[in-house]
N, C-alpha and C. Protein backbone atom coordinates (compact mmCIF):
# COMPACT_ATOMS: atom_id res chain seq x y z
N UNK A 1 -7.99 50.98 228.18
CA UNK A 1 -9.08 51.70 227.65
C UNK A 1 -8.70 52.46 226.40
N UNK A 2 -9.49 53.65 226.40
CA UNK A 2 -9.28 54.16 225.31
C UNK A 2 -8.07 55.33 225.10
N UNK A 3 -7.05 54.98 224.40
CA UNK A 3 -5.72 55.95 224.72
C UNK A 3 -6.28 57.09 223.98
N UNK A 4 -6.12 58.29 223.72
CA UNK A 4 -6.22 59.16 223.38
C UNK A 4 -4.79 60.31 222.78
N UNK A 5 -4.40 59.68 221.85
CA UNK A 5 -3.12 60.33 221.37
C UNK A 5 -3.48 61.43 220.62
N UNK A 6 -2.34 61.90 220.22
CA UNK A 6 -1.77 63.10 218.61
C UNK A 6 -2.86 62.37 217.62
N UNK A 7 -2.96 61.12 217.13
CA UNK A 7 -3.08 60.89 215.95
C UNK A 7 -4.82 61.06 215.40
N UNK A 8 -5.63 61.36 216.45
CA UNK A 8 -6.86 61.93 216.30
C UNK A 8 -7.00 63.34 215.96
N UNK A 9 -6.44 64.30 216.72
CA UNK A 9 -6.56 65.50 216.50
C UNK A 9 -5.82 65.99 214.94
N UNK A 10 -4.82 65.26 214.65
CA UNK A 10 -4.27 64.86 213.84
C UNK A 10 -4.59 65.05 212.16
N UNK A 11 -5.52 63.70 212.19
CA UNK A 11 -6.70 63.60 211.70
C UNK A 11 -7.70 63.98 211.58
N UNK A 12 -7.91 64.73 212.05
CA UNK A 12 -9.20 65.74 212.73
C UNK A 12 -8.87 66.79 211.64
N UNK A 13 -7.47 67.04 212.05
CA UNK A 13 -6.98 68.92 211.30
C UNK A 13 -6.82 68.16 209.32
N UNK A 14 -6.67 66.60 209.56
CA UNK A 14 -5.86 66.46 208.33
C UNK A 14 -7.16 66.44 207.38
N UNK A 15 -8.58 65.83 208.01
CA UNK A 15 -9.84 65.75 207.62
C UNK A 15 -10.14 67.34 206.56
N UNK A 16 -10.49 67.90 207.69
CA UNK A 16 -10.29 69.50 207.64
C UNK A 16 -9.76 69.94 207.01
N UNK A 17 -8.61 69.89 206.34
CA UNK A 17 -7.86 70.98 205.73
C UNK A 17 -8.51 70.02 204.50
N UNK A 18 -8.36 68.83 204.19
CA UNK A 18 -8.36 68.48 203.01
C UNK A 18 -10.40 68.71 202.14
N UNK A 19 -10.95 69.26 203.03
CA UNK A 19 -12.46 69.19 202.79
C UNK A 19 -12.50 70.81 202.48
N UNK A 20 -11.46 71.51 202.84
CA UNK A 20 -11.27 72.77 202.78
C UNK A 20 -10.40 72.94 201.14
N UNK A 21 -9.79 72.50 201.01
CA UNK A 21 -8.81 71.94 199.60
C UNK A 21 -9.56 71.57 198.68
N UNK A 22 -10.96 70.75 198.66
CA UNK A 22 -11.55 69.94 198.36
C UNK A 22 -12.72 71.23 197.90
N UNK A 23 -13.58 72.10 198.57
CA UNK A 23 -14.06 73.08 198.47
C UNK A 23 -13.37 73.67 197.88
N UNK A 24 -11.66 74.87 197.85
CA UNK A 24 -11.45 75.30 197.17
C UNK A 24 -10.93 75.03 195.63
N UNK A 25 -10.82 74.00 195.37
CA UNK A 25 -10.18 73.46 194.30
C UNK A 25 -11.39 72.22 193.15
N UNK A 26 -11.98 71.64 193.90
CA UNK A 26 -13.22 71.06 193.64
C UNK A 26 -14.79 71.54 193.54
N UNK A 27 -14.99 71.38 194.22
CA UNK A 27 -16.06 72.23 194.89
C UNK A 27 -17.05 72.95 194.71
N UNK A 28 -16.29 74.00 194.63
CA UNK A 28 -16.47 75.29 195.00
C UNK A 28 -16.75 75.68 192.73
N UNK A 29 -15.44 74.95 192.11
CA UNK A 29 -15.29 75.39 190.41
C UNK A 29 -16.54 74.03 190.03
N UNK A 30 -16.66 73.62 190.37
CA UNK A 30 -17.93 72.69 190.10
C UNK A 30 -19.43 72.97 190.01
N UNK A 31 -19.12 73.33 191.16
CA UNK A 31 -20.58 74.56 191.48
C UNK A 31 -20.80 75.54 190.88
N UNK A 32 -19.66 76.16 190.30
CA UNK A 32 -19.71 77.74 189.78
C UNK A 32 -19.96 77.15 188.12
N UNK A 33 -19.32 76.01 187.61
CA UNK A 33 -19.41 75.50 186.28
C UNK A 33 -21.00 75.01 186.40
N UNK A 34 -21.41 73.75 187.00
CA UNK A 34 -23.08 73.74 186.93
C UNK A 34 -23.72 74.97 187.69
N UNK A 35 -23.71 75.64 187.70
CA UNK A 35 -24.62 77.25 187.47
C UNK A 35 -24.61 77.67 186.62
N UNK A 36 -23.49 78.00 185.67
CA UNK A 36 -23.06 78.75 184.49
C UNK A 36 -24.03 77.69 183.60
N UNK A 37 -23.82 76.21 183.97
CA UNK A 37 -24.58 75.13 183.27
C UNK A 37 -25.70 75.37 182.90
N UNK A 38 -26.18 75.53 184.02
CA UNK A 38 -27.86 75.74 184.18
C UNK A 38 -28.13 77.15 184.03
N UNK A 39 -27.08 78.29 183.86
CA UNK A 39 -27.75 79.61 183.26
C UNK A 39 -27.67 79.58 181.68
N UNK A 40 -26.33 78.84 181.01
CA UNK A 40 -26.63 79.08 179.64
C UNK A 40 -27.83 77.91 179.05
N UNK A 41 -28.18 76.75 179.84
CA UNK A 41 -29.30 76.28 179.26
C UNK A 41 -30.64 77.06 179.31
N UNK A 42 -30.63 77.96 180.64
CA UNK A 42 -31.67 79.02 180.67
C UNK A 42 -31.66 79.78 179.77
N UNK A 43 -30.67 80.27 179.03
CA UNK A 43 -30.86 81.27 178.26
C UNK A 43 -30.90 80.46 177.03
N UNK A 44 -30.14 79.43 176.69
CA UNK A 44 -30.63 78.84 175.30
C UNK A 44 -32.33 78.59 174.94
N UNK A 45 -32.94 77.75 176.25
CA UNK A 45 -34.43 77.70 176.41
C UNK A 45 -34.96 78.81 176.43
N UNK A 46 -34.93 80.04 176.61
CA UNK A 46 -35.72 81.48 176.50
C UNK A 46 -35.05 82.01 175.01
N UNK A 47 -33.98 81.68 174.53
CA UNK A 47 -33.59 82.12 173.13
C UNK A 47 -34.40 81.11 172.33
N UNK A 48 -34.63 79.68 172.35
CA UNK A 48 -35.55 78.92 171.48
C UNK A 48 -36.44 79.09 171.62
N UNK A 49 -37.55 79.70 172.67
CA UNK A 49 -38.85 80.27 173.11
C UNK A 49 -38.79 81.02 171.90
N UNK A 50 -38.21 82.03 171.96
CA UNK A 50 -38.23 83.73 171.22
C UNK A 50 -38.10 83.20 169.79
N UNK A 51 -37.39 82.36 169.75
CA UNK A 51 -36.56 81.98 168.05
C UNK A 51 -37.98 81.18 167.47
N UNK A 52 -38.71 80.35 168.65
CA UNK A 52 -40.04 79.88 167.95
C UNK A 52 -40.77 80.63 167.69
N UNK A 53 -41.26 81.81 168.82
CA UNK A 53 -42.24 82.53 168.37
C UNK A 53 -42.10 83.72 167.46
N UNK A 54 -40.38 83.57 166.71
CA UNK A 54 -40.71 84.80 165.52
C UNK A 54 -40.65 83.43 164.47
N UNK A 55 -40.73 82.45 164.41
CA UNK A 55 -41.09 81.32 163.32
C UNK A 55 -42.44 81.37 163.43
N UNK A 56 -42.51 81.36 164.17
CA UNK A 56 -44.22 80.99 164.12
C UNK A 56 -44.97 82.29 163.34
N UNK A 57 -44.57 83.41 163.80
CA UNK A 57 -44.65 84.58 163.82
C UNK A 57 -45.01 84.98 161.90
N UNK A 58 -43.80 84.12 161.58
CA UNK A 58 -43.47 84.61 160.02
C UNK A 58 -43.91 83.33 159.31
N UNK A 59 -44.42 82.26 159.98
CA UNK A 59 -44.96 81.30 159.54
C UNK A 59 -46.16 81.69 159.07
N UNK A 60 -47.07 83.04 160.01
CA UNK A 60 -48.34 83.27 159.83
C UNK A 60 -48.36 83.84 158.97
N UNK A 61 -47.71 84.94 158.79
CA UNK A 61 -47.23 86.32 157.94
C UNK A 61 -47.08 85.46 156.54
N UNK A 62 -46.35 84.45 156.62
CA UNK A 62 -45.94 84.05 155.17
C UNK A 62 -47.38 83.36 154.63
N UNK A 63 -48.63 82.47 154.96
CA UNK A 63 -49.16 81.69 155.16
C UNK A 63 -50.42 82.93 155.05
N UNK A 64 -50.44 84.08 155.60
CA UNK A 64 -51.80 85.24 155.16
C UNK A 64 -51.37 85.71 154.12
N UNK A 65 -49.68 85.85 153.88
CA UNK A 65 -49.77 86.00 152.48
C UNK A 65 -49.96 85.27 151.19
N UNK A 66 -49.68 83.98 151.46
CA UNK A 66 -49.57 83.01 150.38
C UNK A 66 -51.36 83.21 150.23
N UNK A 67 -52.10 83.19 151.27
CA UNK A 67 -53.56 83.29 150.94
C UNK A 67 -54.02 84.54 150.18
N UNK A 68 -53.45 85.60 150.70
CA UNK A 68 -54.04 86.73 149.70
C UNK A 68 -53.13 86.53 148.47
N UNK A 69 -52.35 86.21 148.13
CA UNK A 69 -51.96 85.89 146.94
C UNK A 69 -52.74 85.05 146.38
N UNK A 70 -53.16 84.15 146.50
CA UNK A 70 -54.29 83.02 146.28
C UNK A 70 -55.54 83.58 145.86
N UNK A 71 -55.79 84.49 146.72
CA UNK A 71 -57.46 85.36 146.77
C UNK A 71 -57.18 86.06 145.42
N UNK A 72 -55.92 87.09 145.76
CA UNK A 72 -55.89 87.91 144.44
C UNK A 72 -55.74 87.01 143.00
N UNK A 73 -55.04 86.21 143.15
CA UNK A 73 -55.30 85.14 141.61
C UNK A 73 -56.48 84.71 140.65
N UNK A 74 -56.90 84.21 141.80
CA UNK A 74 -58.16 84.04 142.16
C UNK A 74 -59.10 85.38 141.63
N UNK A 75 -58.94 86.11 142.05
CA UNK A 75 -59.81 87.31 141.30
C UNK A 75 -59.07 88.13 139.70
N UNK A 76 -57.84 87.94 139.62
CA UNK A 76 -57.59 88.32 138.36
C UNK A 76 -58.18 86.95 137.50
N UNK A 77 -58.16 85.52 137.37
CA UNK A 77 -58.38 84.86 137.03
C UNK A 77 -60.10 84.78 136.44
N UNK A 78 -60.89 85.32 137.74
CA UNK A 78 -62.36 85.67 137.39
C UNK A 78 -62.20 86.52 136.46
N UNK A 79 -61.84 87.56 136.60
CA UNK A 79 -61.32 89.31 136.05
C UNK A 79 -60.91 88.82 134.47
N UNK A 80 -59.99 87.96 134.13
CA UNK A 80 -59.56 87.03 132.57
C UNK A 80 -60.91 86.65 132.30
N UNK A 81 -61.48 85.46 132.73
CA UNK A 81 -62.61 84.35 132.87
C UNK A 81 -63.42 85.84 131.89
N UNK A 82 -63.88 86.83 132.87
CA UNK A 82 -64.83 87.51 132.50
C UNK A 82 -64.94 88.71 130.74
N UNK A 83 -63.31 88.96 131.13
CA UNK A 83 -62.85 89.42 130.28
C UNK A 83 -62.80 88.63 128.79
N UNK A 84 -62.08 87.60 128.41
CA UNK A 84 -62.53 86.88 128.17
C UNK A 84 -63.86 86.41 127.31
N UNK A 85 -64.66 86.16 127.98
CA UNK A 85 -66.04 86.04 127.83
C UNK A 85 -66.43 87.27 127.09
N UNK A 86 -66.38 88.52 127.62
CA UNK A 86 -66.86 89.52 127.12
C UNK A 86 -66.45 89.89 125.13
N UNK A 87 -65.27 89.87 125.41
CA UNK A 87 -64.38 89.49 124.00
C UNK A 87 -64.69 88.27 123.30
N UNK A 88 -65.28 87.69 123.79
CA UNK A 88 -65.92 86.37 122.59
C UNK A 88 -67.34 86.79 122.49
N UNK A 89 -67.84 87.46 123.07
CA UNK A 89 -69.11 87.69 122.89
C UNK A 89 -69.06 89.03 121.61
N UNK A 90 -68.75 89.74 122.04
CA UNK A 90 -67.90 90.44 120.71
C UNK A 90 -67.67 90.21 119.92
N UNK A 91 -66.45 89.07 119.59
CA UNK A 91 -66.40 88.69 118.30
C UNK A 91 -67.61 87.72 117.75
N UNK A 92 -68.61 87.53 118.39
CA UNK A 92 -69.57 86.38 117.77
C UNK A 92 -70.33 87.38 117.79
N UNK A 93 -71.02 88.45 118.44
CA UNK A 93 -71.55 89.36 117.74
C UNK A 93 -71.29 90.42 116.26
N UNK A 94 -69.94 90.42 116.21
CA UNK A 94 -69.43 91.21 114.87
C UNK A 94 -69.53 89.79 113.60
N UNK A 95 -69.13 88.46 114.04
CA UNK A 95 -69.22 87.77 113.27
C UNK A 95 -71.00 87.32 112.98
N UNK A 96 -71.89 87.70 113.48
CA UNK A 96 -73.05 87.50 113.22
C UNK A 96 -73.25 88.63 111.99
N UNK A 97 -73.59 89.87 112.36
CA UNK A 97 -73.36 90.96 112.54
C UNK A 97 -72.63 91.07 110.55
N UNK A 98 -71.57 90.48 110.41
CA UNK A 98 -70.99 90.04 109.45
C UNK A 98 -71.84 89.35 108.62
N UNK A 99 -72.35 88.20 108.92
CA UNK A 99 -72.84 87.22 108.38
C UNK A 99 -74.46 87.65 107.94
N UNK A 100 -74.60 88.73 108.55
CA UNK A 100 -76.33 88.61 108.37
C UNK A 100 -76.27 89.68 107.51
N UNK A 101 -75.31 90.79 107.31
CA UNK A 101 -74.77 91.34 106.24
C UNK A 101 -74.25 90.94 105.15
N UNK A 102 -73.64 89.98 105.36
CA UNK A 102 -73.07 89.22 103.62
C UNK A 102 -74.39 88.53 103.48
N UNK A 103 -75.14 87.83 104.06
CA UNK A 103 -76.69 87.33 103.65
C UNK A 103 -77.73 88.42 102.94
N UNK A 104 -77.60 89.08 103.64
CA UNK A 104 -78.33 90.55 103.12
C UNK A 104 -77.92 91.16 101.39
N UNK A 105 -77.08 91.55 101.76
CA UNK A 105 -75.79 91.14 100.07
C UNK A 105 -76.10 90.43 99.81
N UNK A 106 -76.00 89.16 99.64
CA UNK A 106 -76.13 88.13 98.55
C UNK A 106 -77.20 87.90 98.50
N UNK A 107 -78.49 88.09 99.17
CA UNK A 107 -80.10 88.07 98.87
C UNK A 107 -80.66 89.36 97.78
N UNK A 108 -79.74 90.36 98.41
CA UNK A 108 -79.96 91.52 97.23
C UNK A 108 -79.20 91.12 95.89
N UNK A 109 -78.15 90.73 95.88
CA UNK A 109 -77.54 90.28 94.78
C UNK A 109 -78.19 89.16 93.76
N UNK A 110 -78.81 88.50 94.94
CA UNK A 110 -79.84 87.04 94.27
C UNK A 110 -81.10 87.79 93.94
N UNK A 111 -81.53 88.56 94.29
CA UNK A 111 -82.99 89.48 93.83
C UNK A 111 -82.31 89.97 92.63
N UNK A 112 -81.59 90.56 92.59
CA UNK A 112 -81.28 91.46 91.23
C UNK A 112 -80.91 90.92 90.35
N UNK A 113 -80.48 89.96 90.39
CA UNK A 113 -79.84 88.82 89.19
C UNK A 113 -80.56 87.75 88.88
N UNK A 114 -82.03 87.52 89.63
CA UNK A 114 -82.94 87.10 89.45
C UNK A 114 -83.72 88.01 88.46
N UNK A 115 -83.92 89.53 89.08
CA UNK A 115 -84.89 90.56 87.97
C UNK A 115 -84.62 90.78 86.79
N UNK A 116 -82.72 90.72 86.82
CA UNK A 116 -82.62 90.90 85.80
C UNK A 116 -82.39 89.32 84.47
N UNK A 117 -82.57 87.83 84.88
CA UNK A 117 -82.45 86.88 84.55
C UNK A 117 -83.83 86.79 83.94
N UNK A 118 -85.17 87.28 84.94
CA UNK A 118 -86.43 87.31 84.39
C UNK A 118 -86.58 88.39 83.07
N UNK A 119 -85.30 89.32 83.06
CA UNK A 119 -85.93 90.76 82.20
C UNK A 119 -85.63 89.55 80.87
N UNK A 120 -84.00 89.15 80.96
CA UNK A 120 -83.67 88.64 80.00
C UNK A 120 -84.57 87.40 79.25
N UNK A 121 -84.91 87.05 80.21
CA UNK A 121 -85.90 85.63 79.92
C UNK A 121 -86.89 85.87 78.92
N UNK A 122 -87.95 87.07 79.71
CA UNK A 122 -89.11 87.23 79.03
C UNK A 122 -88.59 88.09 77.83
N UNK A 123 -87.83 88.81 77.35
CA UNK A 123 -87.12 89.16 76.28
C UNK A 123 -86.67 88.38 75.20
N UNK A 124 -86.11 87.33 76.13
CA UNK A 124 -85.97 85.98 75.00
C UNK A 124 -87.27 85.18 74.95
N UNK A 125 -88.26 85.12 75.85
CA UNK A 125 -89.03 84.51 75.27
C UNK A 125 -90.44 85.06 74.53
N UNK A 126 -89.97 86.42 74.13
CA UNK A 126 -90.94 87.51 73.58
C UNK A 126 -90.43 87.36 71.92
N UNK A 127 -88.65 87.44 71.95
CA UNK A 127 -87.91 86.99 70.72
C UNK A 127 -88.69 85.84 69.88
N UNK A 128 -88.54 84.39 71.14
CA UNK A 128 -88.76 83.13 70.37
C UNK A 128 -90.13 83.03 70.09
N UNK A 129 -90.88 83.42 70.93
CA UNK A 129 -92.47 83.43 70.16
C UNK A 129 -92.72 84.43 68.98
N UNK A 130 -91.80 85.75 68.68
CA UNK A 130 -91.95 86.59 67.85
C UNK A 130 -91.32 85.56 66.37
N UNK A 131 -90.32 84.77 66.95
CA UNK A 131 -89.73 84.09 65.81
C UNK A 131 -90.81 82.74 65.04
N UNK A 132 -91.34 82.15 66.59
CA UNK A 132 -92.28 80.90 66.38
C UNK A 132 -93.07 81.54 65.51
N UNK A 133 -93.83 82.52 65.94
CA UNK A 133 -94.90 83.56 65.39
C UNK A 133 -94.50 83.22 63.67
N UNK A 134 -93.24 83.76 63.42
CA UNK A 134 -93.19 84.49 62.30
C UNK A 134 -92.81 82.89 61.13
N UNK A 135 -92.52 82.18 61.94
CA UNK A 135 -92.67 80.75 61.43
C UNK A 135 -93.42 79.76 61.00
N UNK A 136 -94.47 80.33 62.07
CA UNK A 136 -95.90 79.74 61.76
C UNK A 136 -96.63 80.30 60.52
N UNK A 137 -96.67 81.51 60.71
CA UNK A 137 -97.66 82.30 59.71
C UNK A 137 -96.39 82.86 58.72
N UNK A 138 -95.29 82.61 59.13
CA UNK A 138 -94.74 83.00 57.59
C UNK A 138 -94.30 84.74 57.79
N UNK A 139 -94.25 85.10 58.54
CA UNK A 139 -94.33 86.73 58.26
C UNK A 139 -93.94 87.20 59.33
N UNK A 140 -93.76 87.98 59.49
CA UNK A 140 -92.79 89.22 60.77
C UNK A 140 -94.19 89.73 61.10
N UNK A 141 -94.15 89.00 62.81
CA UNK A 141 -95.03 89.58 63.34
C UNK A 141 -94.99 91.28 63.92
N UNK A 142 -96.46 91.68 64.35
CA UNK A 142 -95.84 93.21 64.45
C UNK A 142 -96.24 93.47 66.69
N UNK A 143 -94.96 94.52 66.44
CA UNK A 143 -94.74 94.18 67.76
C UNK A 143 -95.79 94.73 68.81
């Protein structure tokens, strides 16, 4: 039948000690390394959480500013546009303004150099009929 020696109990203790060996030396630093595993991936995943949401964070910040920068451009640009405008309206008013004054001048200038072209005229032609006059009939007409 079945003998029953040393070499079970044996085996038994040799099982044993070595699952005990096996725990302290294996085991046991395996277990303690995947924990440490799985705590610094925990904390890398809650540090990339945090690290996204101040990106995101300054993504917005940068992105309301680039817009009010935009807005404000945008309104100095009207603010030129208008400016601008106003200053050409200006100068085409002074250059009118100008122009309807040198017209004015030179209409007075053309009146007067007209009155006085007519003084001369009828002077000369008071002369040449006084001369025709005095040609015809011979004699110095009287004035």
């Amino acid at each position: 039948m079945l003998d029953i020696d040393w070499t079970l109990p044996v085996a038994l203790v040799s099982v044993l000690i070595f699952l005990f060996l096996m725990n302290k030396i294996l085991f046991k630093p395996l277990g303690d390394f995947m924990a440490a595993r799985d705590k610094g991936i925990a904390d890398d995943l809650t540090e990339a959480r945090h690290l996204r949401q101040q990106a995101e964070a300054a993504l917005t910040n940068y992105e309301s500013a680039l817009a009010e920068a935009r807005r404000e451009m945008t309104e100095q640009a009207v603010t030129t546009q208008r400016t601008m405008e106003t200053q050409q309206r200006d100068i085409i008013e002074r250059a009118r303004g100008e122009a309807n004054q040198m017209v004015t001048e030179a209409q007075t200038t053309i009146a007067r150099e007209t009155e006085e072209a007519r003084v001369r005229l009828a002077d000369a032609a008071r002369n040449l009929a006084r001369l025709l006059v005095a040609k015809l009939l011979g004699r110095e007409a009287a004035r």
